[in-house]
C-alpha atoms as a PDB file:
ATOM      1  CA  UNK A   1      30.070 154.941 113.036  1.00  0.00           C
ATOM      2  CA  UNK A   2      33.151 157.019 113.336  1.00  0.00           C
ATOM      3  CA  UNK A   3      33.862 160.359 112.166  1.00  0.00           C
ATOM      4  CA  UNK A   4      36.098 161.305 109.630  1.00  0.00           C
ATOM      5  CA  UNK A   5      36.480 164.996 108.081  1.00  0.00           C
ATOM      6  CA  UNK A   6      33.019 166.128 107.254  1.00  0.00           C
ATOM      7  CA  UNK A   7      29.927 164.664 108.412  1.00  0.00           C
ATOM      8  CA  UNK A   8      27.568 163.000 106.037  1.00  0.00           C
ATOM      9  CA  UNK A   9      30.644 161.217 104.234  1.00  0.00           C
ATOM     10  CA  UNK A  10      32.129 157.209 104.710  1.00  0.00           C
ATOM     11  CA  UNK A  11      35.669 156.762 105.127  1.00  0.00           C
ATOM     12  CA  UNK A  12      37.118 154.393 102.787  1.00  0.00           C
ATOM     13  CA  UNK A  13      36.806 151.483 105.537  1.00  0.00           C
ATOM     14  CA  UNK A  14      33.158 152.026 105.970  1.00  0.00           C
ATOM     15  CA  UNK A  15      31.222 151.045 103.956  1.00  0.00           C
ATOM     16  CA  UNK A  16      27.089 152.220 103.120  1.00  0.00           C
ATOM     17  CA  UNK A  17      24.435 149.611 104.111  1.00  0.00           C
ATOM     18  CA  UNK A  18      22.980 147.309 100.953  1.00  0.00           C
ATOM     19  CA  UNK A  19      19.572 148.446  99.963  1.00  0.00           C
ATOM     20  CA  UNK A  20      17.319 146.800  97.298  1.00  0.00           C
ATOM     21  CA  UNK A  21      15.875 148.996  94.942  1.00  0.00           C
ATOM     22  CA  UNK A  22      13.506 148.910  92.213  1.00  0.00           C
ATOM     23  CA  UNK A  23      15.173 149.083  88.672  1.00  0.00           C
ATOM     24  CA  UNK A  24      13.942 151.413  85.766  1.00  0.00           C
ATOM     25  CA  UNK A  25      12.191 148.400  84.057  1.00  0.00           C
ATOM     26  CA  UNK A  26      10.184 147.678  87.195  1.00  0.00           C
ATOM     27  CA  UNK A  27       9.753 151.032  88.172  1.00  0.00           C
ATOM     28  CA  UNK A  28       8.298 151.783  85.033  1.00  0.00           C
ATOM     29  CA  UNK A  29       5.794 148.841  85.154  1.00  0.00           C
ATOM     30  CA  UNK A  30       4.765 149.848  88.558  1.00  0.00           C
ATOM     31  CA  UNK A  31       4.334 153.364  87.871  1.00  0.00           C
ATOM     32  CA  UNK A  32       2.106 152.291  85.014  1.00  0.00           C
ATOM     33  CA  UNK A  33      -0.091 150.379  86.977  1.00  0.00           C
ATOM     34  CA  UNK A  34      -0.332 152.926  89.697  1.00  0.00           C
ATOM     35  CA  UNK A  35      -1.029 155.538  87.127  1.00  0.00           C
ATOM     36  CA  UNK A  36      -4.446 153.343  85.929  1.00  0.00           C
ATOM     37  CA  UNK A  37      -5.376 152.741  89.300  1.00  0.00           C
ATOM     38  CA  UNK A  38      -4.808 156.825  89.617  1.00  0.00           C
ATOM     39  CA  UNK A  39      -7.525 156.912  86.579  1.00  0.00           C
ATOM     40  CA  UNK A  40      -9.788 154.439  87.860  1.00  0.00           C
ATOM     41  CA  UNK A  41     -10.043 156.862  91.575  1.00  0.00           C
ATOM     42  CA  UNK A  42      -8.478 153.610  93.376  1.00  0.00           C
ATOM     43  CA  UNK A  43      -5.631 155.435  94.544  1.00  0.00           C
ATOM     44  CA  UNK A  44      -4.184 158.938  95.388  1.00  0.00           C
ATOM     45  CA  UNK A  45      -1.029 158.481  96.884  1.00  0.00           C
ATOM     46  CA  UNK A  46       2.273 156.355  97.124  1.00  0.00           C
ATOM     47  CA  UNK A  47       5.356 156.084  99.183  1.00  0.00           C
ATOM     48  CA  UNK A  48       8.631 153.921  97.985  1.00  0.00           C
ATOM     49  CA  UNK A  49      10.992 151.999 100.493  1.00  0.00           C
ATOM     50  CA  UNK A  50      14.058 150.412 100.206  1.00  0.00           C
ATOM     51  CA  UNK A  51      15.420 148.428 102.649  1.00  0.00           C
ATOM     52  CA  UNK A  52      18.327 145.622 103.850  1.00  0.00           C
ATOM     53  CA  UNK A  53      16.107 142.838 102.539  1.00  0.00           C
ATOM     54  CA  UNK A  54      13.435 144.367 100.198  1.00  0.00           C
ATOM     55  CA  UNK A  55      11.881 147.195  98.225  1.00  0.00           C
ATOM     56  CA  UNK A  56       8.650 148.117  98.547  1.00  0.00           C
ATOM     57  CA  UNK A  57       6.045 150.594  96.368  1.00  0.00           C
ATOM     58  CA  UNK A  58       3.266 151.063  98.720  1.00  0.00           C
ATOM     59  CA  UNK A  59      -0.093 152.873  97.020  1.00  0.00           C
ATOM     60  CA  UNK A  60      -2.798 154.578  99.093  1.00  0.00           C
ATOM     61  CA  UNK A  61      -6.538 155.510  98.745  1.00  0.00           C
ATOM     62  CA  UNK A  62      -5.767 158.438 100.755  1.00  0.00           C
ATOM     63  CA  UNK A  63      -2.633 159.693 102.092  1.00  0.00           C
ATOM     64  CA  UNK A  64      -3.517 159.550 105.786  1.00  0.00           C
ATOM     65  CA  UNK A  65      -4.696 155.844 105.856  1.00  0.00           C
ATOM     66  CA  UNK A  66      -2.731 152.610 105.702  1.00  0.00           C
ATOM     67  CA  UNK A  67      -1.672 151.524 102.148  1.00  0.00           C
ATOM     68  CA  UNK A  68      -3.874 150.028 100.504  1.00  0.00           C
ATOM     69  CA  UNK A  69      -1.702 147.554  98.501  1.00  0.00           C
ATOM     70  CA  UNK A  70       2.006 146.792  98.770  1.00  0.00           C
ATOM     71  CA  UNK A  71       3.965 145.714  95.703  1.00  0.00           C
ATOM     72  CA  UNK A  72       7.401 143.735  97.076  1.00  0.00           C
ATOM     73  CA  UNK A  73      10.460 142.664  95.727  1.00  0.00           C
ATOM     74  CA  UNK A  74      12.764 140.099  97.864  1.00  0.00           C
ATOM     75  CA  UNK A  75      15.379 138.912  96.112  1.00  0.00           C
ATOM     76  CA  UNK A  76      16.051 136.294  98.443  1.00  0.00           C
ATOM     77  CA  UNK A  77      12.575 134.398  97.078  1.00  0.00           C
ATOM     78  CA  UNK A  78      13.445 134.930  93.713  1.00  0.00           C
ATOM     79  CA  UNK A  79      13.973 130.900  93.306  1.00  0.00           C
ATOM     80  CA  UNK A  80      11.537 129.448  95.775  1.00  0.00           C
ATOM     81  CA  UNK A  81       8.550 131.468  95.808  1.00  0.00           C
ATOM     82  CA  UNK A  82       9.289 134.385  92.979  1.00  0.00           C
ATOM     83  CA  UNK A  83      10.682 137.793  93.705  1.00  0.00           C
ATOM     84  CA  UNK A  84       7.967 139.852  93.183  1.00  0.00           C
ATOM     85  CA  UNK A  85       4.414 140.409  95.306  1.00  0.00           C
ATOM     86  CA  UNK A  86       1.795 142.089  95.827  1.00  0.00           C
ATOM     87  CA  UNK A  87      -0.277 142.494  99.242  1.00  0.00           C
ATOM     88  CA  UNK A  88      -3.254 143.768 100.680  1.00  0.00           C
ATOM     89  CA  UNK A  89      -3.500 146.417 103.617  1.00  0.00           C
ATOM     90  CA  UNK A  90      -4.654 143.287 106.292  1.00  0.00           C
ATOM     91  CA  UNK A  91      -1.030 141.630 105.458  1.00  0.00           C
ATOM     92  CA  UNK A  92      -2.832 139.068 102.793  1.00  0.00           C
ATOM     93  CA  UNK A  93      -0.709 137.874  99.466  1.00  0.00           C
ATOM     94  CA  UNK A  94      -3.080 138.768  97.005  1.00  0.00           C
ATOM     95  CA  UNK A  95      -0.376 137.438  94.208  1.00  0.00           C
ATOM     96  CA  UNK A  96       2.847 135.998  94.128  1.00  0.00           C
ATOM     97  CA  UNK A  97       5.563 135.283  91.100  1.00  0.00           C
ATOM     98  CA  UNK A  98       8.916 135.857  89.463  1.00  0.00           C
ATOM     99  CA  UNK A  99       7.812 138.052  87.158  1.00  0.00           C
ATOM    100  CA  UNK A 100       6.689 141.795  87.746  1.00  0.00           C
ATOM    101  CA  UNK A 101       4.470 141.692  84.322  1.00  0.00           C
ATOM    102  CA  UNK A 102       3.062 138.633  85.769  1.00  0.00           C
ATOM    103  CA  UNK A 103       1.800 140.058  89.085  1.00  0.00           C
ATOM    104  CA  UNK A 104       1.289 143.279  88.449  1.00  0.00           C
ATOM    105  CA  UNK A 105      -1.864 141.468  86.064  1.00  0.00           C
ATOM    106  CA  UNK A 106      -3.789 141.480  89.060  1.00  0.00           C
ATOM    107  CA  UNK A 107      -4.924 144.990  88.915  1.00  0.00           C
ATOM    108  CA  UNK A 108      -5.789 144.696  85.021  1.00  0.00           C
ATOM    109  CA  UNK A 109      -8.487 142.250  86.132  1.00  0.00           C
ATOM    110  CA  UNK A 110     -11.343 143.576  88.353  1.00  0.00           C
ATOM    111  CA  UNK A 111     -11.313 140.585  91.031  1.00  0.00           C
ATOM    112  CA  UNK A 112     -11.631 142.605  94.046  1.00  0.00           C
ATOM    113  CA  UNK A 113     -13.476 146.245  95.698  1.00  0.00           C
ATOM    114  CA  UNK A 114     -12.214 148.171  97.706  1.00  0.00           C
ATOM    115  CA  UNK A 115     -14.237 149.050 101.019  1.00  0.00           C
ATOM    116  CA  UNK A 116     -13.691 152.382 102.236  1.00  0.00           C
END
């Protein structure tokens, strides 16, 4: 990347790598979820990423551990496999789907523990 006049700024030729980012809507459902999972004690912390291919809202038990679950969007899946997922901290799709409402279900339903 070449400099132009003050650091920190592009140049009209260059141009800022594409990120995908969560949008209010979604941010808003996940933060809801999070925040009952907060309530509950399954969860203390969270870190947001965006990234070239995919967003992700990562929630931990505690802050110095792994996270616990992932919450994805790829917007390149949106029309094979759904957009939207959610996975556990050993890499496992616990749910899958094109809408957010949809997956973000599984955490109304008590169908796993979490093993400290």
């Amino acid at each position: 990347m070449t400099q132009t006049g003050q650091p920190g700024f592009l140049s009209a030729s260059q141009t800022a790598p594409r990120q995908i980012w969560f949008d209010r809507r979604e941010l808003d459902l996940i933060l809801w979820a999070y925040g009952k999972l907060v309530a509950e004690g399954e969860c203390r912390d969270y870190a947001i990423g965006a990234y070239a291919d995919h967003a992700a809202f990562c929630m931990y038990k505690r802050a110095s551990e792994a996270p616990t679950w992932i919450i994805e969007k790829w917007p390149e899946l949106a029309r094979r496999q759904g957009a939207y997922s959610v996975t556990n901290s050993a890499g496992l799709v616990l749910k899958r789907g094109q809408d957010l409402t949809q997956v973000l279900r599984l955490f109304d339903k008590k169908r796993f523990n979490v093993v400290d």
